[in-house]
PDB file of N, CA and C in Angstrom:
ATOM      1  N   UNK A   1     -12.368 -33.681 -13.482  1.00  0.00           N
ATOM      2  CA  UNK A   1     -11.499 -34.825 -13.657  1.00  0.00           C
ATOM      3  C   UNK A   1     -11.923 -35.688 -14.853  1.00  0.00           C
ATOM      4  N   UNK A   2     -13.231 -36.354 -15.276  1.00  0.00           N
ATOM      5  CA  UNK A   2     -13.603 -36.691 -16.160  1.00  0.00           C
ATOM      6  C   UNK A   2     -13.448 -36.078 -17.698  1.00  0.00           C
ATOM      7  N   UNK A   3     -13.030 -34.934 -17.517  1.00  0.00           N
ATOM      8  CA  UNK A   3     -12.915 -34.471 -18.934  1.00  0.00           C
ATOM      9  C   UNK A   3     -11.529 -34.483 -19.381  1.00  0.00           C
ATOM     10  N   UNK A   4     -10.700 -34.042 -18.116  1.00  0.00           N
ATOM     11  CA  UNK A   4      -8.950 -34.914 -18.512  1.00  0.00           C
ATOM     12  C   UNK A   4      -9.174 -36.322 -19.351  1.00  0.00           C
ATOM     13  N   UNK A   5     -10.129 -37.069 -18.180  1.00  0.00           N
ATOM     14  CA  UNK A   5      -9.320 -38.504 -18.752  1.00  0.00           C
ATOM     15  C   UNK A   5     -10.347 -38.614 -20.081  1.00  0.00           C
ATOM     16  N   UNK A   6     -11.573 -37.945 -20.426  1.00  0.00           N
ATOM     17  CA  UNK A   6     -11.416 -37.666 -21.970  1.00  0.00           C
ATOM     18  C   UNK A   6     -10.657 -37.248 -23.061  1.00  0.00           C
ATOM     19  N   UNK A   7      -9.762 -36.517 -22.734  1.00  0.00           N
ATOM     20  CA  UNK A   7      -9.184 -35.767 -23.635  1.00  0.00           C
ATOM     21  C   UNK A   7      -7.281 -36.754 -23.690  1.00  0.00           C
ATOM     22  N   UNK A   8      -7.350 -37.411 -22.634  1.00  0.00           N
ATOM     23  CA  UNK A   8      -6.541 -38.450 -22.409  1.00  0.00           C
ATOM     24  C   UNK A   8      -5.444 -37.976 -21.662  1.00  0.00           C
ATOM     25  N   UNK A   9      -5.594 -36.903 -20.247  1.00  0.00           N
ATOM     26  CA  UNK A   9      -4.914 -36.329 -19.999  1.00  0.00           C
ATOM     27  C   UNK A   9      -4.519 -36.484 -18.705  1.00  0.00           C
ATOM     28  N   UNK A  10      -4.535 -38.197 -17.877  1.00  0.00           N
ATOM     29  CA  UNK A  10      -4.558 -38.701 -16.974  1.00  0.00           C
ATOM     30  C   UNK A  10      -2.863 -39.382 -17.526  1.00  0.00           C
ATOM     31  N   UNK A  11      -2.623 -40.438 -16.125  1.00  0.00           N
ATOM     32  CA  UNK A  11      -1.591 -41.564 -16.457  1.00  0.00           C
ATOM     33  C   UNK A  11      -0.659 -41.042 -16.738  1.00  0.00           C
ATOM     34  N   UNK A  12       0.278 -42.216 -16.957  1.00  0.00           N
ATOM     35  CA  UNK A  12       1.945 -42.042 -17.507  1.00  0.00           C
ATOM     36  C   UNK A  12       2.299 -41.290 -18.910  1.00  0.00           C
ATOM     37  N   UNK A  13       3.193 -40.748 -18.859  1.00  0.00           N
ATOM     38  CA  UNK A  13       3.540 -39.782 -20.225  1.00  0.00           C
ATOM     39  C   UNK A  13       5.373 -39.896 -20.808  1.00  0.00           C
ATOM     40  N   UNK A  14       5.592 -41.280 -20.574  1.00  0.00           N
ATOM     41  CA  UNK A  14       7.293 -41.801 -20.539  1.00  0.00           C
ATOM     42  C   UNK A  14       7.887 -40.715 -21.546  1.00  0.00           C
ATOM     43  N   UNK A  15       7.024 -40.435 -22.541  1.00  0.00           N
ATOM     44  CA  UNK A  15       8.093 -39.550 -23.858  1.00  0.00           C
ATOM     45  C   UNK A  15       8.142 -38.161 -23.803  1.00  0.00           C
ATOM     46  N   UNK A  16       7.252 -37.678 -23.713  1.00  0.00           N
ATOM     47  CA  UNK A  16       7.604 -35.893 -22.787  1.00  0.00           C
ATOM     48  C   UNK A  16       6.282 -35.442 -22.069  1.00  0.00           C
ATOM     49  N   UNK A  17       6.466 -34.611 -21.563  1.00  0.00           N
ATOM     50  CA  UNK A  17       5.259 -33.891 -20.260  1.00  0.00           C
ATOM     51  C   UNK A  17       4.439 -33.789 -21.291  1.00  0.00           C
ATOM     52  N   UNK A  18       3.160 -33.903 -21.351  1.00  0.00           N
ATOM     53  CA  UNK A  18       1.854 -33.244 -22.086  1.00  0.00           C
ATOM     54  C   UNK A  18       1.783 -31.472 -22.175  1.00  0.00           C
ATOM     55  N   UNK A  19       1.393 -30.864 -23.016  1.00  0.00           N
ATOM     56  CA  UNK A  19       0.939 -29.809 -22.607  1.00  0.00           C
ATOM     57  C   UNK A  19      -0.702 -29.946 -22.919  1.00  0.00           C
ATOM     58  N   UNK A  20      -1.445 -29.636 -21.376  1.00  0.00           N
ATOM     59  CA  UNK A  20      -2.761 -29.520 -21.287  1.00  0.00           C
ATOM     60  C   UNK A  20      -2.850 -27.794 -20.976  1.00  0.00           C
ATOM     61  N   UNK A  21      -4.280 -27.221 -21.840  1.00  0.00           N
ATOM     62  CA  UNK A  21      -4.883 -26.107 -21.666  1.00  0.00           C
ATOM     63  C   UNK A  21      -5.939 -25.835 -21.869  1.00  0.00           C
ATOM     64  N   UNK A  22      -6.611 -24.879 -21.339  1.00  0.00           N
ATOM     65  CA  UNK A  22      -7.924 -24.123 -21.952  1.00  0.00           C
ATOM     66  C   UNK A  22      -8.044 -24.115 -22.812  1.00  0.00           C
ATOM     67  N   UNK A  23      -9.411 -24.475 -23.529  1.00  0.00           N
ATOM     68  CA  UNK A  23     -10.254 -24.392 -25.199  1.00  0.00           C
ATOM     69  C   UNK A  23     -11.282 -23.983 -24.907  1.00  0.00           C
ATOM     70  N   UNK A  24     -11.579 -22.711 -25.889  1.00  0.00           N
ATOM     71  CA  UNK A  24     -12.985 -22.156 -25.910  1.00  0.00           C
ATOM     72  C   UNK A  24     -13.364 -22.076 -27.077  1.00  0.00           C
ATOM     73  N   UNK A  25     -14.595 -22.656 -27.254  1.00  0.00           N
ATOM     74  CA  UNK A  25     -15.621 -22.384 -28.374  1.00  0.00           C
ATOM     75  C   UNK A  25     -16.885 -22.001 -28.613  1.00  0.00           C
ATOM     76  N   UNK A  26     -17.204 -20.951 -28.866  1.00  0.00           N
ATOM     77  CA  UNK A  26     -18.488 -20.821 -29.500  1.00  0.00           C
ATOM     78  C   UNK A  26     -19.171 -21.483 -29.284  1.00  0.00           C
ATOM     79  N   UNK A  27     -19.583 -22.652 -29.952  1.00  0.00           N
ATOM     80  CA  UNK A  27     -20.821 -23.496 -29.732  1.00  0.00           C
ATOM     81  C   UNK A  27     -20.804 -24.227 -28.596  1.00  0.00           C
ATOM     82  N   UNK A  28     -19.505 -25.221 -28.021  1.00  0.00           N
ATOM     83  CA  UNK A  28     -19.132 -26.081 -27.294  1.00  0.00           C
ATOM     84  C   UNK A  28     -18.779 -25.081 -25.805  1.00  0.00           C
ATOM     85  N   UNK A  29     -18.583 -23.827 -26.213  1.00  0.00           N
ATOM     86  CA  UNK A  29     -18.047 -23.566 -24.311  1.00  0.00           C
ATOM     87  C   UNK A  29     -16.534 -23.648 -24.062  1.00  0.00           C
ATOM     88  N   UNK A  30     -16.104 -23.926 -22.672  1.00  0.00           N
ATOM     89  CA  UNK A  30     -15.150 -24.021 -22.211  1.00  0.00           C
ATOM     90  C   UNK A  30     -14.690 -25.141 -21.967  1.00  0.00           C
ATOM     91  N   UNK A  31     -13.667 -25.558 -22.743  1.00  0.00           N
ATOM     92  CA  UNK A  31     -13.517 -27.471 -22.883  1.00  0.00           C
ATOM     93  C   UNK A  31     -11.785 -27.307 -22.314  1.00  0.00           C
ATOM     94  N   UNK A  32     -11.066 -28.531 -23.251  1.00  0.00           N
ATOM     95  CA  UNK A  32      -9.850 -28.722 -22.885  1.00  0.00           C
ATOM     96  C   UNK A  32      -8.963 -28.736 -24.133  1.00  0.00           C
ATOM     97  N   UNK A  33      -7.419 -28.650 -24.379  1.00  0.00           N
ATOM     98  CA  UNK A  33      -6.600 -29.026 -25.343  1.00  0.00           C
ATOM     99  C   UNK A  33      -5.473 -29.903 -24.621  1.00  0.00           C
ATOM    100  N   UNK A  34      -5.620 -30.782 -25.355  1.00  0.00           N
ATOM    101  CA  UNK A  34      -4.040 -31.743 -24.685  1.00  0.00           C
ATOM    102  C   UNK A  34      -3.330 -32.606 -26.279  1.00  0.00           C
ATOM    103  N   UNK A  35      -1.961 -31.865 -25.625  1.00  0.00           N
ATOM    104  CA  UNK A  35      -1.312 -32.385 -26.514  1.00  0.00           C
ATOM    105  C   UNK A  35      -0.368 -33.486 -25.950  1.00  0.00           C
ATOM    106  N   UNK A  36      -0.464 -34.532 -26.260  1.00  0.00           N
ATOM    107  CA  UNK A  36       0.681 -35.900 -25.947  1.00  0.00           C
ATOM    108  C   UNK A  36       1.242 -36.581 -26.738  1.00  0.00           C
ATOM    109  N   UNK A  37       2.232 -37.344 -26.027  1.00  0.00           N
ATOM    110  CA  UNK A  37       3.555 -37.857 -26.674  1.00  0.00           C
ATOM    111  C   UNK A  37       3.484 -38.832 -26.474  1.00  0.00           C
ATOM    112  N   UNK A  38       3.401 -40.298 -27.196  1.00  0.00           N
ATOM    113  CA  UNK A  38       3.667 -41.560 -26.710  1.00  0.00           C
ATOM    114  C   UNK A  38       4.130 -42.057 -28.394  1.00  0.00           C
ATOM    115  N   UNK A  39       4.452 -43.786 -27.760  1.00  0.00           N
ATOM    116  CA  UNK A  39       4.894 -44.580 -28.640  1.00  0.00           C
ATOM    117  C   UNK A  39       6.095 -45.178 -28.038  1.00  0.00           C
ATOM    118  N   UNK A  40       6.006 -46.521 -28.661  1.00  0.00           N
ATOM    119  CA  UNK A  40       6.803 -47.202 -27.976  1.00  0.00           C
ATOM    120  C   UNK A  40       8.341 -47.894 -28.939  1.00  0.00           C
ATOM    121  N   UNK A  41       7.547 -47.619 -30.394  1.00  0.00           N
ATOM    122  CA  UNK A  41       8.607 -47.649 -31.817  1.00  0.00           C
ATOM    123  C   UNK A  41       8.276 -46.207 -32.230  1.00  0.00           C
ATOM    124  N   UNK A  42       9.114 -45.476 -31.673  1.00  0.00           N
ATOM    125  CA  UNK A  42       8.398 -43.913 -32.965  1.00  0.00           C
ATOM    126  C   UNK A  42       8.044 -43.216 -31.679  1.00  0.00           C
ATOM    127  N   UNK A  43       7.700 -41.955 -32.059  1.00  0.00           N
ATOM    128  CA  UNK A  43       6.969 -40.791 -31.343  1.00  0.00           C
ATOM    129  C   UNK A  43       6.249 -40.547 -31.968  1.00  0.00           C
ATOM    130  N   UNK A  44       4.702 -40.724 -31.244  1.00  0.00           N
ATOM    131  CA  UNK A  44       3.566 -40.185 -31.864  1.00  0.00           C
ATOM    132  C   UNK A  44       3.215 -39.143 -31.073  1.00  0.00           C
ATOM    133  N   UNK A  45       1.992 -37.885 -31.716  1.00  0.00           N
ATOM    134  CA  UNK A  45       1.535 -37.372 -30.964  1.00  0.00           C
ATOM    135  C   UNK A  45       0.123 -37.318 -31.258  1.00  0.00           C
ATOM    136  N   UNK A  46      -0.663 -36.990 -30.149  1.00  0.00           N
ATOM    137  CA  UNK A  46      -1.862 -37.081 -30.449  1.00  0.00           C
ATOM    138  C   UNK A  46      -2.879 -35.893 -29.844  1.00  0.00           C
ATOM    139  N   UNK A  47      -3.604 -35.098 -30.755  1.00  0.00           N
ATOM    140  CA  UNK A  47      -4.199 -33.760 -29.859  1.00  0.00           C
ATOM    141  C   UNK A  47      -5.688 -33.883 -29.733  1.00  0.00           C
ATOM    142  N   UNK A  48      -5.683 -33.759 -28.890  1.00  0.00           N
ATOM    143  CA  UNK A  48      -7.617 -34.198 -28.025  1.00  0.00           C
ATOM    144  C   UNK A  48      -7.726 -32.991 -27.466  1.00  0.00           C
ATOM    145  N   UNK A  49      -9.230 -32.959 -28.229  1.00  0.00           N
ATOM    146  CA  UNK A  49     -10.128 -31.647 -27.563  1.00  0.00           C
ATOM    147  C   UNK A  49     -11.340 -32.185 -26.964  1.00  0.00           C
ATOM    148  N   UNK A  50     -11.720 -31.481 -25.680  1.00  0.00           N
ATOM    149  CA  UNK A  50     -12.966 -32.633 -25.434  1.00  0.00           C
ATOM    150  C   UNK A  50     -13.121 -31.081 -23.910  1.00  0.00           C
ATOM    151  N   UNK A  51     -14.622 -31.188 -24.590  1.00  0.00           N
ATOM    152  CA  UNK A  51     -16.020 -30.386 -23.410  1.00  0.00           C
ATOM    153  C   UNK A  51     -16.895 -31.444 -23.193  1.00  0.00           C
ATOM    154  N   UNK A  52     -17.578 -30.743 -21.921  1.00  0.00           N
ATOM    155  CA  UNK A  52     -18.769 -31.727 -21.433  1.00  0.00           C
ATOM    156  C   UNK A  52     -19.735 -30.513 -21.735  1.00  0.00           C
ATOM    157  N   UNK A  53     -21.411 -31.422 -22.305  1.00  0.00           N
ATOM    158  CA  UNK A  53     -21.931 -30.486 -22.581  1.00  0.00           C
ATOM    159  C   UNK A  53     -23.260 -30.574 -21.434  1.00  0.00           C
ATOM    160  N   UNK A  54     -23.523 -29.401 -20.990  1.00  0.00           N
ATOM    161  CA  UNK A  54     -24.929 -29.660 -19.976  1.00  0.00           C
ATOM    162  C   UNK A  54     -26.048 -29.768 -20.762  1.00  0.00           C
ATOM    163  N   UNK A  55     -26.118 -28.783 -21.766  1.00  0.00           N
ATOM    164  CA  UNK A  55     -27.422 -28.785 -22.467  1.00  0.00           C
ATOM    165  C   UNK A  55     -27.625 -30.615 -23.266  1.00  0.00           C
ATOM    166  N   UNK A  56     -26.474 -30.868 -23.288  1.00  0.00           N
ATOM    167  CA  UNK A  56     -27.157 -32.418 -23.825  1.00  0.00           C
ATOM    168  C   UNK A  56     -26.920 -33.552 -22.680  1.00  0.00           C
ATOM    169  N   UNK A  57     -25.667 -33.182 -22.065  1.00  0.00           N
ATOM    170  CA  UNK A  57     -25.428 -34.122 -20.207  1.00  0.00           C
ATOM    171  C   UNK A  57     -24.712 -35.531 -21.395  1.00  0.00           C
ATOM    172  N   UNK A  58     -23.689 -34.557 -22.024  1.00  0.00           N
ATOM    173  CA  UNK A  58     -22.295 -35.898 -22.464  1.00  0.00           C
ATOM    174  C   UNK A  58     -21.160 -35.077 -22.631  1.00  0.00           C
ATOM    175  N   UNK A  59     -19.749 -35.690 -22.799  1.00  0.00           N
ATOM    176  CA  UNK A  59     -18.819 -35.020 -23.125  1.00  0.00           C
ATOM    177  C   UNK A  59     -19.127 -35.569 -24.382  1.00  0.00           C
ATOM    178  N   UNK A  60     -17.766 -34.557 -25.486  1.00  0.00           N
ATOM    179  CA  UNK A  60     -17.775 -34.786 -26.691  1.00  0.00           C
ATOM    180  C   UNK A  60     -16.341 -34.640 -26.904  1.00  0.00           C
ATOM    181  N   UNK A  61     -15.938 -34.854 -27.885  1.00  0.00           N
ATOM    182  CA  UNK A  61     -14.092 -34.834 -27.932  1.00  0.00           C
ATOM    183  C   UNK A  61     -13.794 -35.264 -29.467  1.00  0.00           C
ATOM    184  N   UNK A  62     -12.974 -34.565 -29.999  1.00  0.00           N
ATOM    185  CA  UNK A  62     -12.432 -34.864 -31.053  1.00  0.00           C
ATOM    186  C   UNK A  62     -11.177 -35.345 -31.302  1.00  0.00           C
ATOM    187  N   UNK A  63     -10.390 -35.964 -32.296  1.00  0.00           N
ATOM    188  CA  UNK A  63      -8.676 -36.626 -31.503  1.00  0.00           C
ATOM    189  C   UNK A  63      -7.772 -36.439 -33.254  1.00  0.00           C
ATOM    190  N   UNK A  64      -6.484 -35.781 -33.190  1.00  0.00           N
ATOM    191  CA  UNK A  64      -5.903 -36.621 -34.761  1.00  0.00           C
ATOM    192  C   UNK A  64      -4.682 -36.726 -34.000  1.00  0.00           C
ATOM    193  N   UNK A  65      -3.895 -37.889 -34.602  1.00  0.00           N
ATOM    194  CA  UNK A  65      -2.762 -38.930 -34.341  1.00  0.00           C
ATOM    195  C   UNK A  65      -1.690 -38.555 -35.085  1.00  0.00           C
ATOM    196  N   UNK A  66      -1.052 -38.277 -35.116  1.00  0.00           N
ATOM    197  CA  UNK A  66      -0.038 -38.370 -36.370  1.00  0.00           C
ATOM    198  C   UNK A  66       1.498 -38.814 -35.875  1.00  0.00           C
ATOM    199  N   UNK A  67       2.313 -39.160 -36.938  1.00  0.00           N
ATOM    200  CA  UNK A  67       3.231 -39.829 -36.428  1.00  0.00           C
ATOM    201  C   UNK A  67       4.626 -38.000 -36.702  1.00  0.00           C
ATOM    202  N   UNK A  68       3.704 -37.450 -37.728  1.00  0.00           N
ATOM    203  CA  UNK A  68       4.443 -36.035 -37.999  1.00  0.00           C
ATOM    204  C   UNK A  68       4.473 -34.968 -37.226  1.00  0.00           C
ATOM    205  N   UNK A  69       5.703 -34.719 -36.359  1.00  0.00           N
ATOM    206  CA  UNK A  69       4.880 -34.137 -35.174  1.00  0.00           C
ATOM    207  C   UNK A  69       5.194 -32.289 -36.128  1.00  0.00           C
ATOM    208  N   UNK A  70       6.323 -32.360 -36.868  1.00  0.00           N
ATOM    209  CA  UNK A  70       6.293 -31.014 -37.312  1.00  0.00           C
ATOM    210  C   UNK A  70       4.993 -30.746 -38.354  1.00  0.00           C
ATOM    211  N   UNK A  71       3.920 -31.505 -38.521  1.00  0.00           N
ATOM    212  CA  UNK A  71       2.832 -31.527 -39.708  1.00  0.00           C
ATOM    213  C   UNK A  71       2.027 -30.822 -38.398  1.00  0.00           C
ATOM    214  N   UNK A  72       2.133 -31.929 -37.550  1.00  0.00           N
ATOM    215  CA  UNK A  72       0.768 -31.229 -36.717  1.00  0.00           C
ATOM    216  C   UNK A  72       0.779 -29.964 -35.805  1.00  0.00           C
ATOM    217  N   UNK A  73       2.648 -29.788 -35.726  1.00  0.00           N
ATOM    218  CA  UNK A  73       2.674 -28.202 -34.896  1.00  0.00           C
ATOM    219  C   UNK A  73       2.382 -27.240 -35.320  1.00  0.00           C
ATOM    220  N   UNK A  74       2.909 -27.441 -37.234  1.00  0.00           N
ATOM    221  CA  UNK A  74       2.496 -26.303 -38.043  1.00  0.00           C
ATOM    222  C   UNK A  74       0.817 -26.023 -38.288  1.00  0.00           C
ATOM    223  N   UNK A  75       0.394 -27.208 -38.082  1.00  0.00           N
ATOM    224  CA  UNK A  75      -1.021 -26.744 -38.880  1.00  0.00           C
ATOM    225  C   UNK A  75      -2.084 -26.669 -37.385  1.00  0.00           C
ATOM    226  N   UNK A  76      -1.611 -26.756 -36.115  1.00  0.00           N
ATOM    227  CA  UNK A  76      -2.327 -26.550 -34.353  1.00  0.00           C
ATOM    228  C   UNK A  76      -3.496 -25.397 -34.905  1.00  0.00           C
ATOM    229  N   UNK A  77      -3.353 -24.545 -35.627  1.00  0.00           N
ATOM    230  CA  UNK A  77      -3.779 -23.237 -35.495  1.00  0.00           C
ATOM    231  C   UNK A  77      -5.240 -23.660 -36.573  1.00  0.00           C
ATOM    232  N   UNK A  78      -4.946 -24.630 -37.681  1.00  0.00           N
ATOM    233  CA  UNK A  78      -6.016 -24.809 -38.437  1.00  0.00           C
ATOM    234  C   UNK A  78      -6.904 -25.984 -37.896  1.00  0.00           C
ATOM    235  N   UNK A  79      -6.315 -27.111 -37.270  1.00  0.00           N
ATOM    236  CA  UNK A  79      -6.929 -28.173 -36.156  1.00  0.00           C
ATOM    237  C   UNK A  79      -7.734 -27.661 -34.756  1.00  0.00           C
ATOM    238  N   UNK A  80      -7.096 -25.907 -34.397  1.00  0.00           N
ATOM    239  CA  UNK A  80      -8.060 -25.592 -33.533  1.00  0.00           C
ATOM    240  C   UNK A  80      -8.931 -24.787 -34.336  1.00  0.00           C
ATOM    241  N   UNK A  81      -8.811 -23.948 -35.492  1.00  0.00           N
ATOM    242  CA  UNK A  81     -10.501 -23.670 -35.709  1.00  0.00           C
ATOM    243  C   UNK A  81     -11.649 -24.484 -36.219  1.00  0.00           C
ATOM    244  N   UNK A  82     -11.020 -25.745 -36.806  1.00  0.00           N
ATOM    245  CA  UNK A  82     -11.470 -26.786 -36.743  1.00  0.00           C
ATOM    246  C   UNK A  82     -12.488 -27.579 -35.645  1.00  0.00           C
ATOM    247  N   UNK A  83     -11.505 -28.156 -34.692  1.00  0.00           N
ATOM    248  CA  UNK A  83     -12.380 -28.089 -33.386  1.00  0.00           C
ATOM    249  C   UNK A  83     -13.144 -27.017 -33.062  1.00  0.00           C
ATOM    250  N   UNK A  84     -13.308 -26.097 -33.394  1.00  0.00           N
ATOM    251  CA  UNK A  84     -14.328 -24.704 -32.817  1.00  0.00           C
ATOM    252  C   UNK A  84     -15.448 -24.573 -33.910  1.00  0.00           C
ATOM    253  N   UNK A  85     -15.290 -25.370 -35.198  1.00  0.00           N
ATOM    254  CA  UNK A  85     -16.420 -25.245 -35.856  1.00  0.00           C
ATOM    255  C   UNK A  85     -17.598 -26.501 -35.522  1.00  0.00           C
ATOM    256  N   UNK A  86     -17.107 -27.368 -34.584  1.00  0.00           N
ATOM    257  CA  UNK A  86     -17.949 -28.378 -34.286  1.00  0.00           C
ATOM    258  C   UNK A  86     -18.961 -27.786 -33.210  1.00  0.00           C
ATOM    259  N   UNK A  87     -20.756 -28.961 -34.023  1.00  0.00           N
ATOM    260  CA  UNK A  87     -21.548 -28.321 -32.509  1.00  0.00           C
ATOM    261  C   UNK A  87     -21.861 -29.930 -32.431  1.00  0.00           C
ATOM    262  N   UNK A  88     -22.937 -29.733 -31.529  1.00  0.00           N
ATOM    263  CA  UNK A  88     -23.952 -30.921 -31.039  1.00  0.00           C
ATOM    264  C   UNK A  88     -24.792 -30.901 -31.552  1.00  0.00           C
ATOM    265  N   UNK A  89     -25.396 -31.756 -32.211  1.00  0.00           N
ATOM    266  CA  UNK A  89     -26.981 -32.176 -33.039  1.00  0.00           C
ATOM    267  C   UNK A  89     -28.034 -32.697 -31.823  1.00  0.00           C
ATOM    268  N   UNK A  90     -28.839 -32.138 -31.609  1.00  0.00           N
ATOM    269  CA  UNK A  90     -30.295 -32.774 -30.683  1.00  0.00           C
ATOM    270  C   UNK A  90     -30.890 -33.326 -31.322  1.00  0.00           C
ATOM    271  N   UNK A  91     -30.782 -33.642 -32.882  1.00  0.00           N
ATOM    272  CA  UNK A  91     -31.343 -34.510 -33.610  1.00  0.00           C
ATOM    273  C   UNK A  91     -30.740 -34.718 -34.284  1.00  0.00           C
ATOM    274  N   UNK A  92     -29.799 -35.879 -34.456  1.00  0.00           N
ATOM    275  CA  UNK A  92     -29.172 -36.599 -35.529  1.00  0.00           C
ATOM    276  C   UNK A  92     -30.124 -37.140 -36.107  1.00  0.00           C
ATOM    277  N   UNK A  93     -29.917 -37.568 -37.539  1.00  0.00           N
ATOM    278  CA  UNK A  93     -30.730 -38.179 -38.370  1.00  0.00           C
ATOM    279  C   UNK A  93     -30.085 -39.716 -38.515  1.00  0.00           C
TER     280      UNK A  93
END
């Protein structure tokens, strides 16, 4: 349940159903994809990826907004290998 309402995939959805699914990555594991619809002038959409990680004991999640929803349907495919090239640092600097 906690990783829905990371990925922002809880609550009301007035402008169309979400589509939530499975994300797998390489480094990150088995996380989430949700795509949603809101706005209250306009239709925005917004796509959140978000795993919880054990080896570090946090979720992590990435998010882009756009108000273009045909920018972001076309390019889903380069935003998810995107999200799949992200890891976790045990030592940030």
């Amino acid at each position: 349940m906690e990783l829905r309402m990371m990925v922002q995939a809880t609550g009301d959805h007035p402008v169309r159903r979400p589509d939530v699914s499975d994300f797998h990555s390489d480094r990150l594991g088995r996380g989430l994809r949700y795509l949603r619809y809101f706005g209250d002038k306009g239709v925005y959409a917004s796509l959140n990826y978000g795993w919880w990680s054990e080896e570090h004991q946090v979720y992590a999640t990435v998010r882009t907004v756009s108000t273009e929803l045909d920018w972001l349907t076309v390019n889903m495919g380069i935003l998810d290998d995107l999200a799949r090239s992200i890891w976790l640092n045990p030592n940030p600097e």
